[in-house]
Protein backbone atom coordinates (compact mmCIF):
# COMPACT_ATOMS: atom_id res chain seq x y z
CA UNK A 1 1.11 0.44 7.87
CA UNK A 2 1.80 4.24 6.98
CA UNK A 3 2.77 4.77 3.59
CA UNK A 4 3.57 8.02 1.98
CA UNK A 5 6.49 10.88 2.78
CA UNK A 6 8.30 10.51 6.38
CA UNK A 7 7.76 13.89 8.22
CA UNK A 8 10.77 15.66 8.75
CA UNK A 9 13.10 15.28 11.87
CA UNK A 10 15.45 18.09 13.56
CA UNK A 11 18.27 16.25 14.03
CA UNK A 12 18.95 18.76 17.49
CA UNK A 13 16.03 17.02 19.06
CA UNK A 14 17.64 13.63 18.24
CA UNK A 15 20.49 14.64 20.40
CA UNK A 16 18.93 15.46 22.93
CA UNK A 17 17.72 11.89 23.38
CA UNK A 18 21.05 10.49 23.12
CA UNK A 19 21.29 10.01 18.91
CA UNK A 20 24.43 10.50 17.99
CA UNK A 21 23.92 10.23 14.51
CA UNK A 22 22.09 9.72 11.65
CA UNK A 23 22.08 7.60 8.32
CA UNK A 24 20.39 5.78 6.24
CA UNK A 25 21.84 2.20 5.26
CA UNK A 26 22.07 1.54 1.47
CA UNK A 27 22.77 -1.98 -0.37
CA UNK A 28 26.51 -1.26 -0.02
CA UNK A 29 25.87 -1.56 3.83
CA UNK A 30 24.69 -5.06 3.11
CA UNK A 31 26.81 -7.12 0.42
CA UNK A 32 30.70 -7.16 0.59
CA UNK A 33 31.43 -8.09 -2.95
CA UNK A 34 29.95 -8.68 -6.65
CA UNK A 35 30.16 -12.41 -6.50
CA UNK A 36 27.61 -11.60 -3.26
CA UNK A 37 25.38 -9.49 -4.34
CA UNK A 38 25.03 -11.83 -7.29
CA UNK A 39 24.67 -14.84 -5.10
CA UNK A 40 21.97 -12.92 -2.65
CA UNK A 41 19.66 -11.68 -5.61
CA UNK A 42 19.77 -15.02 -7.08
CA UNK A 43 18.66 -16.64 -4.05
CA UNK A 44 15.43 -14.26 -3.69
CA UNK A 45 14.80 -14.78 -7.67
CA UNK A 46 14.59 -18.53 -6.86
CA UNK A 47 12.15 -17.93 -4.19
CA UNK A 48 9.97 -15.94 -6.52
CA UNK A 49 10.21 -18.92 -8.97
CA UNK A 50 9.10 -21.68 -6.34
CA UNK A 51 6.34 -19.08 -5.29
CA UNK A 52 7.74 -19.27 -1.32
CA UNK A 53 8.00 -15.37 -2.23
CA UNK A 54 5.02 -13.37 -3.55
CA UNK A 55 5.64 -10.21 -5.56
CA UNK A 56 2.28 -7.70 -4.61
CA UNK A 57 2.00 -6.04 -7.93
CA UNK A 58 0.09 -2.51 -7.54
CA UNK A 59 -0.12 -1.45 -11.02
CA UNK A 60 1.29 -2.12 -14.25
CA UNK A 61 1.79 1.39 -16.23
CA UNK A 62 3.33 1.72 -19.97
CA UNK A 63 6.35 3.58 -20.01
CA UNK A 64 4.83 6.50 -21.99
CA UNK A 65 2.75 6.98 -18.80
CA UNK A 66 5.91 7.46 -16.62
CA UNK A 67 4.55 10.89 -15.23
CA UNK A 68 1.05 9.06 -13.47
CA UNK A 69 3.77 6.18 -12.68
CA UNK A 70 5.93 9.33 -10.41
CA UNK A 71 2.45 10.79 -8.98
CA UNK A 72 1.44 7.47 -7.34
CA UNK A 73 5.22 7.08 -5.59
CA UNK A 74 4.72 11.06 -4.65
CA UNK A 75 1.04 10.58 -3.67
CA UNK A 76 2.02 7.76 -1.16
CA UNK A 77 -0.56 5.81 -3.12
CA UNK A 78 1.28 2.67 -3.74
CA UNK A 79 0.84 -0.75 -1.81
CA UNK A 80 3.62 -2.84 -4.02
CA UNK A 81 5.48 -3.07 -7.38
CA UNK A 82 4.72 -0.62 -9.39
CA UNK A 83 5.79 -1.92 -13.18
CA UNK A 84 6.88 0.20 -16.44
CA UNK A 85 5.84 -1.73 -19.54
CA UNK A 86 8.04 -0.71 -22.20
């Protein structure tokens, strides 16, 4: 798996290879409503809970450390949930 910063892409050579456009999907793409998104992310919480979902946590940083926190994300150095303790 590559991890780290996606190398740019000239959206001219995507045309030319029959792209006709470009866009990246956000969670608004994905629910239709409150009462979903609700219902979705309670679903996945419960999974957590029973364990049939298992959270890879990569570091646990205090908050006061925010700034090595932002250099791991940059660095491409992170392999799961990076997590601010207040």
């Amino acid at each position: 798996m590559r991890v780290g910063l996606v190398p740019p892409a000239r959206s001219s050579e995507l045309t030319k290879h029959g792209s006709l456009f470009v866009t990246r999907p956000s969670l608004q793409h994905y629910v239709a409503s409150r009462e979903e998104l609700e219902q979705r992310s309670n679903e996945v919480l419960q999974m957590i809970v029973r364990g049939d979902l298992k959270l890879r946590i990569y570091k646990r940083i205090r908050l006061e450390d925010v700034r090595q926190a932002h250099l791991d994300l940059e660095g491409g150095r992170t392999t799961g949930k990076l997590l601010l303790i207040p």
